[in-house]
Protein backbone atom coordinates (compact mmCIF):
# COMPACT_ATOMS: atom_id res chain seq x y z
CA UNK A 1 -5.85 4.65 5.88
CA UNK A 2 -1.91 4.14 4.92
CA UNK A 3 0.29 7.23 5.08
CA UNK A 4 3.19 8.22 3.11
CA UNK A 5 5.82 10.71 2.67
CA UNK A 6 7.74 10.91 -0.52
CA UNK A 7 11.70 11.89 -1.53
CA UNK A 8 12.43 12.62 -5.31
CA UNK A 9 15.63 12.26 -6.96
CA UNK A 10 16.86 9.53 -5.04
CA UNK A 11 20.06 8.52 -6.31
CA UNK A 12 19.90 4.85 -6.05
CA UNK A 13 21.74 3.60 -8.81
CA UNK A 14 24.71 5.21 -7.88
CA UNK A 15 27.57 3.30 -6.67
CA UNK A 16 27.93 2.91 -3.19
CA UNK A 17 24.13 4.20 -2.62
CA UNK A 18 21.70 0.89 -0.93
CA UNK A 19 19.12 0.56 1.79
CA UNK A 20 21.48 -1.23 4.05
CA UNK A 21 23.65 1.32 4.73
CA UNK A 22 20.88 4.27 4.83
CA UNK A 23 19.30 1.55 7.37
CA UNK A 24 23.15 2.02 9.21
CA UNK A 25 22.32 5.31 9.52
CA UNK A 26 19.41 4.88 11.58
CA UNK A 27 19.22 5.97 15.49
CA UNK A 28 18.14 2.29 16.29
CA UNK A 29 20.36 -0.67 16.79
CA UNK A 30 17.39 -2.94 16.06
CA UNK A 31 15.79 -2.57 12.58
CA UNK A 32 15.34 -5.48 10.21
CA UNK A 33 13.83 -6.16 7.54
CA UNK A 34 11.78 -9.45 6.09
CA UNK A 35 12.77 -10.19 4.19
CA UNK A 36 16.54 -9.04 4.26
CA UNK A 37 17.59 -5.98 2.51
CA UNK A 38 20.89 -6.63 0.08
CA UNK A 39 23.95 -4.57 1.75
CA UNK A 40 24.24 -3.46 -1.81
CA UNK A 41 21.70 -1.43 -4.13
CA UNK A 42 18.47 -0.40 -3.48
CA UNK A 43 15.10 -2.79 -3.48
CA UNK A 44 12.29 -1.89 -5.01
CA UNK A 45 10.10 -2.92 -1.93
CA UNK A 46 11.09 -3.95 1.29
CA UNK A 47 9.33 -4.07 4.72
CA UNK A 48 11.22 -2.41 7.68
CA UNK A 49 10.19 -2.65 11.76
CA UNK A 50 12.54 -2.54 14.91
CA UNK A 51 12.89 -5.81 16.39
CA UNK A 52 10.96 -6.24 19.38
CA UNK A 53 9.42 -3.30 19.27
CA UNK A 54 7.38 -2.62 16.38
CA UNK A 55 3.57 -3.69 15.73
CA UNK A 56 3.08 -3.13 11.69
CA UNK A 57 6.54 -3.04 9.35
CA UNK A 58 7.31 0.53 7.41
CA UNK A 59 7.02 -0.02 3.93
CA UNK A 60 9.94 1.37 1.37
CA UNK A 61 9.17 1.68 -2.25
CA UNK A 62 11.48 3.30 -5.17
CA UNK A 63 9.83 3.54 -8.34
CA UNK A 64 12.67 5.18 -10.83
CA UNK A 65 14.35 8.36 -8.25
CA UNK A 66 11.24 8.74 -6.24
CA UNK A 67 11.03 6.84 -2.46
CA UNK A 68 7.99 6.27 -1.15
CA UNK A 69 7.86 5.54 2.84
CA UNK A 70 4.71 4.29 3.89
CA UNK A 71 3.00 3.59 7.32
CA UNK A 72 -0.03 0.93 7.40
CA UNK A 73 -3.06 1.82 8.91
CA UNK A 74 -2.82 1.06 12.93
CA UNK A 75 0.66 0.80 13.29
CA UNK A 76 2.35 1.69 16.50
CA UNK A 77 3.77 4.95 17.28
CA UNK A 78 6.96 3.33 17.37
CA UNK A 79 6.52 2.38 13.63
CA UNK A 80 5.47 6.33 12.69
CA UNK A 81 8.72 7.36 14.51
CA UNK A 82 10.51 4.76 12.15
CA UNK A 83 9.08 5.78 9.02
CA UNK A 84 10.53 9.74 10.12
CA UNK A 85 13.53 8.84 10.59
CA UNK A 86 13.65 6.81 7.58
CA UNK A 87 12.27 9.90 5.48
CA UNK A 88 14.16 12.15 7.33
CA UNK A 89 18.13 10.22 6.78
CA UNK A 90 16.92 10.08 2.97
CA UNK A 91 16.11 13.44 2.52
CA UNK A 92 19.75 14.31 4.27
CA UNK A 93 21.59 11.94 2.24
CA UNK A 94 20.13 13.28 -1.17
CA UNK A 95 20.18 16.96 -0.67
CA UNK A 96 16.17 16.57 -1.49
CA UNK A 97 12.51 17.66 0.68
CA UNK A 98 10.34 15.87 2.13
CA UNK A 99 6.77 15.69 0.50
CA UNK A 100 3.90 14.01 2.30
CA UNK A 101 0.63 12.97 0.95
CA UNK A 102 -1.43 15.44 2.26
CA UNK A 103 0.96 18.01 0.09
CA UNK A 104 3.39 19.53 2.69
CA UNK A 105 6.51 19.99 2.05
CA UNK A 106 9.45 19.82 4.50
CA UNK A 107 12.91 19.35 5.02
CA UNK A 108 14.69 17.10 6.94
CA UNK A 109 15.10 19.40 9.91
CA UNK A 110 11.62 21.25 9.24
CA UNK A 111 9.37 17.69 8.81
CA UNK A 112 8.56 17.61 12.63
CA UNK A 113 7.20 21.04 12.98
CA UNK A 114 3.98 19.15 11.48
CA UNK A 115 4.80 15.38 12.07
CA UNK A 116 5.79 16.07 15.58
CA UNK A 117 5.05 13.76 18.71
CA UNK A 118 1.80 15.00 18.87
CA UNK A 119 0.92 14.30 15.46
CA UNK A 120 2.29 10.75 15.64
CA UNK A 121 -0.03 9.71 18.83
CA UNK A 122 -2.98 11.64 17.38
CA UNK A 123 -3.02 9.86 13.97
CA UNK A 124 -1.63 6.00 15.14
CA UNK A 125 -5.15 6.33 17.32
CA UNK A 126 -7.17 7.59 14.89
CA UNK A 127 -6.08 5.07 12.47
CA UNK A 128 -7.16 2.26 14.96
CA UNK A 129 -9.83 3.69 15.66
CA UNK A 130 -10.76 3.55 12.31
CA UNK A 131 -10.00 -0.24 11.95
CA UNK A 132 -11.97 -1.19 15.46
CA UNK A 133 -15.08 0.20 14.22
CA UNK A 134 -14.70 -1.85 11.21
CA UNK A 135 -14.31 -4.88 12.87
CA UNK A 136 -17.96 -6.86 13.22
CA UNK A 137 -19.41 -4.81 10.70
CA UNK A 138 -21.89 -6.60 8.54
CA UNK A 139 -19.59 -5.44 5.22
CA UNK A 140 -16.49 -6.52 7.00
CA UNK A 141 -16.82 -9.11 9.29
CA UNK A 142 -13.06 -9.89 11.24
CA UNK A 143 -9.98 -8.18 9.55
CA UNK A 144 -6.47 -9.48 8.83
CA UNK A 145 -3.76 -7.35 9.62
CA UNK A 146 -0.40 -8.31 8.85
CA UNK A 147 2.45 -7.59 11.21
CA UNK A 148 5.56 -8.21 11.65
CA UNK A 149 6.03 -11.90 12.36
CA UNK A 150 2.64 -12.67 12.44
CA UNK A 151 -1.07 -11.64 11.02
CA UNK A 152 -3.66 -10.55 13.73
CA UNK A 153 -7.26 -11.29 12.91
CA UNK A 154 -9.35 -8.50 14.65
CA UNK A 155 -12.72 -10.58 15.94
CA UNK A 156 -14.96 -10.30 18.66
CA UNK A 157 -12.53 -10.99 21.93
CA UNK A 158 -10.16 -9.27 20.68
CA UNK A 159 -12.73 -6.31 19.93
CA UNK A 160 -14.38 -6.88 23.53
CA UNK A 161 -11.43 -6.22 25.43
CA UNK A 162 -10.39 -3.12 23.40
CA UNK A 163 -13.81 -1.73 23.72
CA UNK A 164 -13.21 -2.33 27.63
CA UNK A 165 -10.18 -0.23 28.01
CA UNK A 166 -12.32 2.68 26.57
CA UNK A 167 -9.55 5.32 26.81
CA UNK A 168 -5.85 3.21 26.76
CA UNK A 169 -7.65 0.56 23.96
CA UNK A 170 -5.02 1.70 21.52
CA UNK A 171 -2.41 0.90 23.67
CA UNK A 172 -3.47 -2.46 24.43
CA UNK A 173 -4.08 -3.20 21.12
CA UNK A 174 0.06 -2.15 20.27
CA UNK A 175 0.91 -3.91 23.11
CA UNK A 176 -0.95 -6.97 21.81
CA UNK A 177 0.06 -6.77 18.24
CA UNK A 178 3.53 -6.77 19.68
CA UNK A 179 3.54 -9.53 21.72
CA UNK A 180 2.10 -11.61 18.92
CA UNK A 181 5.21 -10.71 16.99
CA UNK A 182 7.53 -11.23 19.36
CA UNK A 183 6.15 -13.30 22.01
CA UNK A 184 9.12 -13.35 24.21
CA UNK A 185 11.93 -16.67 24.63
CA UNK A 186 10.13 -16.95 28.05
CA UNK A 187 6.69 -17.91 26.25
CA UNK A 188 6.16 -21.79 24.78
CA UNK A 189 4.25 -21.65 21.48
CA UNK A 190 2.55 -24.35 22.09
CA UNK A 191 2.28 -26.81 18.59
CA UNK A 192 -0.87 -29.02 17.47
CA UNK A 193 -0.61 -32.77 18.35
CA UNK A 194 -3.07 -34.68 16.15
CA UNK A 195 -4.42 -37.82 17.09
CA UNK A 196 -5.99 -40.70 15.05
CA UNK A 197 -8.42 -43.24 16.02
CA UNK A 198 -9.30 -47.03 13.96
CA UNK A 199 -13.05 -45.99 15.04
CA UNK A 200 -13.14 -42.19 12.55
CA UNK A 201 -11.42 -41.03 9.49
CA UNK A 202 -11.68 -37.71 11.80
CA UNK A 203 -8.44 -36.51 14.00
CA UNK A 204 -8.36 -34.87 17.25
CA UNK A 205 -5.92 -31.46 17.50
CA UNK A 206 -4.06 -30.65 21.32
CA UNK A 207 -1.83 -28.49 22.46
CA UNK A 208 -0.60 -28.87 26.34
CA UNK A 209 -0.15 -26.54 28.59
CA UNK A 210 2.15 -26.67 32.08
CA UNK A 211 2.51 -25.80 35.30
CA UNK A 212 4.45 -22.58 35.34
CA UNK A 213 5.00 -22.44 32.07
CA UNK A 214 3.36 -19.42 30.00
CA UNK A 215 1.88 -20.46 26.75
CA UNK A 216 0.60 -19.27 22.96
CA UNK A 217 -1.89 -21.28 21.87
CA UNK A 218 -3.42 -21.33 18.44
CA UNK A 219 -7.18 -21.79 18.65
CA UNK A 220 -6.71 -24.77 16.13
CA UNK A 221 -6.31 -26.83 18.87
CA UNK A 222 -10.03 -28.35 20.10
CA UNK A 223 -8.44 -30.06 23.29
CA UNK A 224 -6.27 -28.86 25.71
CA UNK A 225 -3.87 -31.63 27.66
CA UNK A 226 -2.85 -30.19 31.28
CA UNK A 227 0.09 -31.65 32.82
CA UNK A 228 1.56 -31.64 35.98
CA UNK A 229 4.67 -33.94 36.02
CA UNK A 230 5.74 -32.91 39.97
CA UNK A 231 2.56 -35.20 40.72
CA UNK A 232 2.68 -37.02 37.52
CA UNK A 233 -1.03 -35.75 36.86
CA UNK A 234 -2.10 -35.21 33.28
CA UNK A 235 -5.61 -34.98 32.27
CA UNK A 236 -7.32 -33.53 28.91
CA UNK A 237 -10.14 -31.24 28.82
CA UNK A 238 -12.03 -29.49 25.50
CA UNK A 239 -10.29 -26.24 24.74
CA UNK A 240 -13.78 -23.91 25.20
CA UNK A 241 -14.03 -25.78 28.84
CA UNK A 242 -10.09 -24.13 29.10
CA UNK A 243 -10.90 -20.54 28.20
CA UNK A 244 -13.97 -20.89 30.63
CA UNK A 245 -12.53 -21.96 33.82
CA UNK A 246 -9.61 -19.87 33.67
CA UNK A 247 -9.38 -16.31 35.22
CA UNK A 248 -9.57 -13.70 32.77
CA UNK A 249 -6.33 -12.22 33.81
CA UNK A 250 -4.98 -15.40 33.35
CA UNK A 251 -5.45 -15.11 29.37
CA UNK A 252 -4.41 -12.34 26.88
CA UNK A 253 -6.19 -13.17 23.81
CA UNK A 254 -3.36 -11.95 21.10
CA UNK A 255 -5.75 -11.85 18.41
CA UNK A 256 -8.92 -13.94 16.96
CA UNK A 257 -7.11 -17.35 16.50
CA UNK A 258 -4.08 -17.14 19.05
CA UNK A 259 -3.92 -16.44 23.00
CA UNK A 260 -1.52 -16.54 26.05
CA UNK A 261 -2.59 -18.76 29.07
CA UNK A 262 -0.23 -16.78 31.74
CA UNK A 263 2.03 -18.97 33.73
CA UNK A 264 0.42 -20.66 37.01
CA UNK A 265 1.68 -22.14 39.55
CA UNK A 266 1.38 -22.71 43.77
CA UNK A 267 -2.64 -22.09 44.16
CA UNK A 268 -3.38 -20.34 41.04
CA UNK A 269 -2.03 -23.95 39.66
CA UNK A 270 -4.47 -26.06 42.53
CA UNK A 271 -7.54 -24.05 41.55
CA UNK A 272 -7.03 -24.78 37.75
CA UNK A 273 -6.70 -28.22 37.88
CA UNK A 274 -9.54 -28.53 40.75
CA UNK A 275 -11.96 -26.60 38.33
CA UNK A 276 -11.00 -29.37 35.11
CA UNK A 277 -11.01 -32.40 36.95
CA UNK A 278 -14.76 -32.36 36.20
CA UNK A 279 -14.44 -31.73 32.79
CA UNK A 280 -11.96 -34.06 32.00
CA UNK A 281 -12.43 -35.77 28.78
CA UNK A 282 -11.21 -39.71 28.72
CA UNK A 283 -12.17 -40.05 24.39
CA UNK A 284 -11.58 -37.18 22.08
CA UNK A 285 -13.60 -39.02 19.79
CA UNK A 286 -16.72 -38.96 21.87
CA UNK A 287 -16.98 -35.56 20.35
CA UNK A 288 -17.42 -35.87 16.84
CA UNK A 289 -18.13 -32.07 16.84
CA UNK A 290 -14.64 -31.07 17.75
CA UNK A 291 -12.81 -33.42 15.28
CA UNK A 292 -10.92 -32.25 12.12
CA UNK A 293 -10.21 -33.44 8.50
CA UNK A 294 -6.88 -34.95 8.60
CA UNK A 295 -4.30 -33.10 6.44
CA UNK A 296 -4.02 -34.71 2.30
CA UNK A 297 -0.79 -37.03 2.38
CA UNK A 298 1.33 -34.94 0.74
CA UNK A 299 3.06 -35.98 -2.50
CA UNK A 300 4.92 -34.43 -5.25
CA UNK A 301 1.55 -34.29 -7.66
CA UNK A 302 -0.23 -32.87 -4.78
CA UNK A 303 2.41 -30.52 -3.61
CA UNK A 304 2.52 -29.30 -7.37
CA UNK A 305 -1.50 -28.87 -7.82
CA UNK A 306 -1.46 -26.94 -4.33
CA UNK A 307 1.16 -24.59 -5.28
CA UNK A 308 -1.35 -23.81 -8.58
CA UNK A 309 -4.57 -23.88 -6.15
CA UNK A 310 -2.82 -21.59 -4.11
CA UNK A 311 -1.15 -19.18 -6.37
CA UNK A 312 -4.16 -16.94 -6.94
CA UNK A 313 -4.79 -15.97 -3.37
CA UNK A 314 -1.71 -15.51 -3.11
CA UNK A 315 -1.64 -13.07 -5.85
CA UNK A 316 -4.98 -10.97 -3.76
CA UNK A 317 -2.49 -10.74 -0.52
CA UNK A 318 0.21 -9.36 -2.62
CA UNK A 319 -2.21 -7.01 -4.98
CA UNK A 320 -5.37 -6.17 -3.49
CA UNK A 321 -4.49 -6.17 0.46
CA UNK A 322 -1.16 -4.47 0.39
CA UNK A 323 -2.02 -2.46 3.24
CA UNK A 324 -2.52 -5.72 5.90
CA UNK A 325 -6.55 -5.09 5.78
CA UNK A 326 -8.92 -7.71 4.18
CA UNK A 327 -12.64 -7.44 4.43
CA UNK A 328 -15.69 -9.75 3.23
CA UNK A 329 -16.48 -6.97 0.19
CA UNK A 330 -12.71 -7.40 -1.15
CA UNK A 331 -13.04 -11.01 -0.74
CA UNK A 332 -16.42 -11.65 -2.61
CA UNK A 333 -14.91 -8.98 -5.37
CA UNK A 334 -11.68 -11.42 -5.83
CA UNK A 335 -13.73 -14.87 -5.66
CA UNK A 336 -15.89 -13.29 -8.32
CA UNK A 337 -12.77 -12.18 -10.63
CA UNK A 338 -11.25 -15.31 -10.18
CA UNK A 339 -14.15 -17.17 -12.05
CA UNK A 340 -14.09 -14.51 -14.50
CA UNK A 341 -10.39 -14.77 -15.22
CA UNK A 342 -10.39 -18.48 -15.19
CA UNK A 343 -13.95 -19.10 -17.12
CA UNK A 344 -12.30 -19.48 -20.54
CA UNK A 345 -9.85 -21.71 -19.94
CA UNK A 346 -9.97 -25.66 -20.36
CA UNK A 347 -11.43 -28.13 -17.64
CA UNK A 348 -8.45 -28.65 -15.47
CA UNK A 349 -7.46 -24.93 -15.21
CA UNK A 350 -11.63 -24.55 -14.30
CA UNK A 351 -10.83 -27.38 -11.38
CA UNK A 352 -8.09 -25.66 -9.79
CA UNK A 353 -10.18 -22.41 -9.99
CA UNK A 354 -13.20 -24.36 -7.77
CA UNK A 355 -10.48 -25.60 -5.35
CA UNK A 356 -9.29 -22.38 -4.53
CA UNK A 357 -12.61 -21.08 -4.10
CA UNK A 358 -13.26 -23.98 -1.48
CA UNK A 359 -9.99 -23.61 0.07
CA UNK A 360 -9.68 -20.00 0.00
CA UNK A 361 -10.12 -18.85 4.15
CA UNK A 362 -7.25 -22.35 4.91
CA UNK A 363 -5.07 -20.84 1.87
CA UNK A 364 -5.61 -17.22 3.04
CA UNK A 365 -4.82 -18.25 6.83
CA UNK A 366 -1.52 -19.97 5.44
CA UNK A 367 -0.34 -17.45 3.32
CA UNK A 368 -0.94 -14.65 5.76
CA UNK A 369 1.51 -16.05 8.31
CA UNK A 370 4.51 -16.27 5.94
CA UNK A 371 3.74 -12.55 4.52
CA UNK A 372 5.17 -11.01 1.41
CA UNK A 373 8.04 -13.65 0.97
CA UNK A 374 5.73 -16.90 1.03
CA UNK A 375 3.42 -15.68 -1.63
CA UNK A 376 6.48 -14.86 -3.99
CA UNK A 377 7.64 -18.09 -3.34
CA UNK A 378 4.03 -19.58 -4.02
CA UNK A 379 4.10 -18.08 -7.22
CA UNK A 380 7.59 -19.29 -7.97
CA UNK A 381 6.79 -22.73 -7.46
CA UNK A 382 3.50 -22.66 -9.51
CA UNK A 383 5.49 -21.64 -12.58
CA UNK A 384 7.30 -24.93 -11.70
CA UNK A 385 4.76 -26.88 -10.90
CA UNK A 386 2.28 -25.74 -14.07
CA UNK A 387 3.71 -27.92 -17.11
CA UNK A 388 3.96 -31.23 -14.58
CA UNK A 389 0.20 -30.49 -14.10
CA UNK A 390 -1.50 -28.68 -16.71
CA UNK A 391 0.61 -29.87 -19.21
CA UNK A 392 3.36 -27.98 -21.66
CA UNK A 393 0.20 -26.87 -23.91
CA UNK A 394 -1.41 -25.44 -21.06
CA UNK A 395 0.99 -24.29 -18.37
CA UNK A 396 2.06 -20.84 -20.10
CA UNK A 397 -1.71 -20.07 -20.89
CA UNK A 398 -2.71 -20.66 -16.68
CA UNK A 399 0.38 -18.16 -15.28
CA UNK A 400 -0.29 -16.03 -18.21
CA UNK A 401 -3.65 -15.71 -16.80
CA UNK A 402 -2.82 -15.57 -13.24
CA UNK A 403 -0.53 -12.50 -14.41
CA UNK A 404 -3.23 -10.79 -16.13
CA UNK A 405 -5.52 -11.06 -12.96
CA UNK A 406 -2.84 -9.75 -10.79
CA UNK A 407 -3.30 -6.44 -13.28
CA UNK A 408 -7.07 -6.33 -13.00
CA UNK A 409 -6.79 -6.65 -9.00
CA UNK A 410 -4.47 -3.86 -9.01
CA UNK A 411 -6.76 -1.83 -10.96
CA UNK A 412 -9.50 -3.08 -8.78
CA UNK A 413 -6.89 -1.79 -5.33
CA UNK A 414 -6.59 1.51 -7.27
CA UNK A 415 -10.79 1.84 -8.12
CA UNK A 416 -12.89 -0.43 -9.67
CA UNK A 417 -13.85 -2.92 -7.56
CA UNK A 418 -12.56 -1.69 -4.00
CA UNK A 419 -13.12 2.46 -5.65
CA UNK A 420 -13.18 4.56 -8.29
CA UNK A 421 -11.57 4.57 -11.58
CA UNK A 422 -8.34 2.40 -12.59
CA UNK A 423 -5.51 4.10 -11.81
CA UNK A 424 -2.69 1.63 -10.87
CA UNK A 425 -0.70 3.10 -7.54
CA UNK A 426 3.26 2.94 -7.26
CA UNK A 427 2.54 0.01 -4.53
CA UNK A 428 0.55 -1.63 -6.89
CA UNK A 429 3.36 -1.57 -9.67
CA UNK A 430 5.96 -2.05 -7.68
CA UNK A 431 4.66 -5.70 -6.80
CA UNK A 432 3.24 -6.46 -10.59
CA UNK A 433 6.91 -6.78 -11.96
CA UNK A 434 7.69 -9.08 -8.80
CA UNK A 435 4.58 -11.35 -9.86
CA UNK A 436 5.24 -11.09 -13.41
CA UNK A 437 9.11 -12.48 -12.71
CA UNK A 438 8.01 -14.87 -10.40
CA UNK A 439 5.66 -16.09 -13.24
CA UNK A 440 6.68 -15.72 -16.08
CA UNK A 441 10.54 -14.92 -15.69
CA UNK A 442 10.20 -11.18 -15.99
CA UNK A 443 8.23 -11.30 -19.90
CA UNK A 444 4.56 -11.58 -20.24
């Protein structure tokens, strides 16, 4: 559902040629990238957007002299007039055309006869359109789509007020995406207090919110703590009671796990807190339902074994979903070729395979937040980690394996398991020699 437009015989090896100063040339003042471009030479990936602005990043690839600009599925308008201009300033600099992927071919002043305005707004809907009607879907399930700053998991409130809007539901959902990006110096992401009791090996999660203060809250949070410090009032109430007595304009669900309680205050404030006082719990722990496993105490064994447990999902998110999207069919397809990959090996390599099974959706969740960067540095820090836990017999056998799966998933991405055939893409190859240095230092 990705679309790209191609530039041959870029000329990136050439001194004085690099991204940064093509990026320069831009008509924005306010595109980044995550992570940051060099100001010199030319990455083989990198991940563009306009701060503040964009929903989805613009993806750059150069594979030898040929540039690939793609745009993921549901991005913004915004983003599709990015990725033109990107094309477009490329195409100048080099003296080449413009190809897309539906086989037109263009030059920089001739692209937006076909990609004009119209175009953009036509296809950024029809692309989300797309991706709504996959979300719920028995095959499917909710989807992950990364963004800029943050991933958006498309569930059922998020779907329910899209489906509402009937008409404008694709610009709510840009609006929304962007707003979980960037959700504005004005807005208090609220963070998870955990609380212990002598009675429960269980904790309790909170976040609090204020008077007249607007607030992100993750849905990791079971409690909610309202406080009110001009009448020194302060009262706690479960999070589902929250969501339930609060107006509906007064919350702008973001995405599955993450909404914004608007600020309140004067009788909008009054009527809140006269609606919880009811509900207001005195003992989190009267609620065993609501409590949470504690996080592991983390120590340098641990943090070494979870770097290992973690570095094959984080190989999937790299490989297999490289355009943001995740469904239950990829999922069952990886959990199934991570056994296979990992069956032959000896009894503690088996063990960290079975813990990343069990911890797969918490790992997935994790990595997802810190995008491309945090799984590269995942991987990184397995190689570390391996001989400390597997062993120095062992270690180079595990990340030789890991590398070897992050082939099969890319043949998988290109057919097999997620298609047809085994053709590896440029994507695909492009982030196999970033795996394989991470691992094993550039030489399988």
């Amino acid at each position: 559902m990705s679309f790209s437009f191609y530039v041959r015989n870029i000329a990136a090896n050439e001194a004085g040629a690099s991204l940064h100063d093509l990026i320069a040339a831009l008509p924005y003042s306010d595109v980044a990238a995550n992570p940051p471009v060099p100001e010199g030479g030319w990455p083989e990936l990198a991940h563009l957007y306009r701060d503040g602005v964009s929903a989805r990043p613009v993806e750059t690839s150069l594979e030898g002299d040929l540039l690939q600009v793609r745009i993921f599925s549901a991005s913004a308008p915004e983003d599709y007039q990015l990725a033109l201009n990107i094309i477009e300033q490329a195409a100048r600099r080099y003296g080449q055309p413009i190809e897309s992927e539906e086989g037109v071919t263009a030059t920089a002043d001739t692209l937006r006869d076909t990609y004009n305005d119209a175009w953009v707004q036509r296809h950024a809907a029809d692309t989300f359109g797309m991706v709504l009607n996959m979300q719920g879907r028995e095959d499917t399930g909710n989807l992950q789509l990364s963004g800029v700053n943050a991933t958006m998991t498309l569930g059922p409130r998020l779907a329910e007020t899209l489906h509402q809007h009937n008409g404008s539901a694709a610009e709510v959902f840009f609006d929304r995406f962007r707003r979980l990006n960037f959700p504005g110096d004005d807005v208090y992401q609220a963070g998870i207090i955990v609380v212990g009791s002598e009675s429960t090996d269980k904790v309790a999660r909170l976040s609090t919110f204020g008077k007249n203060v607007p607030t992100l809250f993750s849905t990791r949070a079971r409690f909610i703590a309202l406080t009110d410090s001009e009448r020194d009032e302060h009262m706690h109430i479960k999070f589902d009671d929250f969501i339930a007595i609060s107006d509906a304009g007064s919350l702008q669900w973001l995405s599955e796990d993450a909404v914004i309680a608007e600020a309140r205050d004067g009788a909008a404030w009054d009527q809140l807190m006269t609606a919880a006082r009811p509900l207001a719990v005195e003992d989190f722990f009267a609620f065993p339902e609501l409590l949470d496993e504690p996080e592991p105490a983390a120590d340098e064994g641990a943090d070494a074994e979870k770097m290992l447990v973690s570095a094959p999902v984080a190989i999937f998110l790299l490989v297999a979903a490289a355009d943001g999207s995740i469904d239950k069919k990829e999922v069952a397809a990886f959990q199934s070729q991570l056994v296979t990959s990992l069956a032959s090996t000896d009894e503690r390599v088996g063990a960290l395979s079975m813990a990343c099974m069990a911890q797969f959706q918490e790992i997935l969740g994790g990595l997802q937040s810190g995008g491309p960067d945090l799984c590269l540095r995942v991987l990184i820090q397995a190689r570390a980690a391996a001989e400390r836990v597997l062993g120095a017999d062992n270690d180079q056998q595990y990340l030789v394996v890991l590398n070897d799966m992050a082939i099969s998933i890319a043949e998988a991405s290109g057919g097999g398991l997620f298609g047809f055939g085994k053709k590896i893409g440029k994507e695909e190859r492009a982030v196999l020699e970033l795996i394989e240095q991470a691992l094993l230092g550039g030489h399988s």
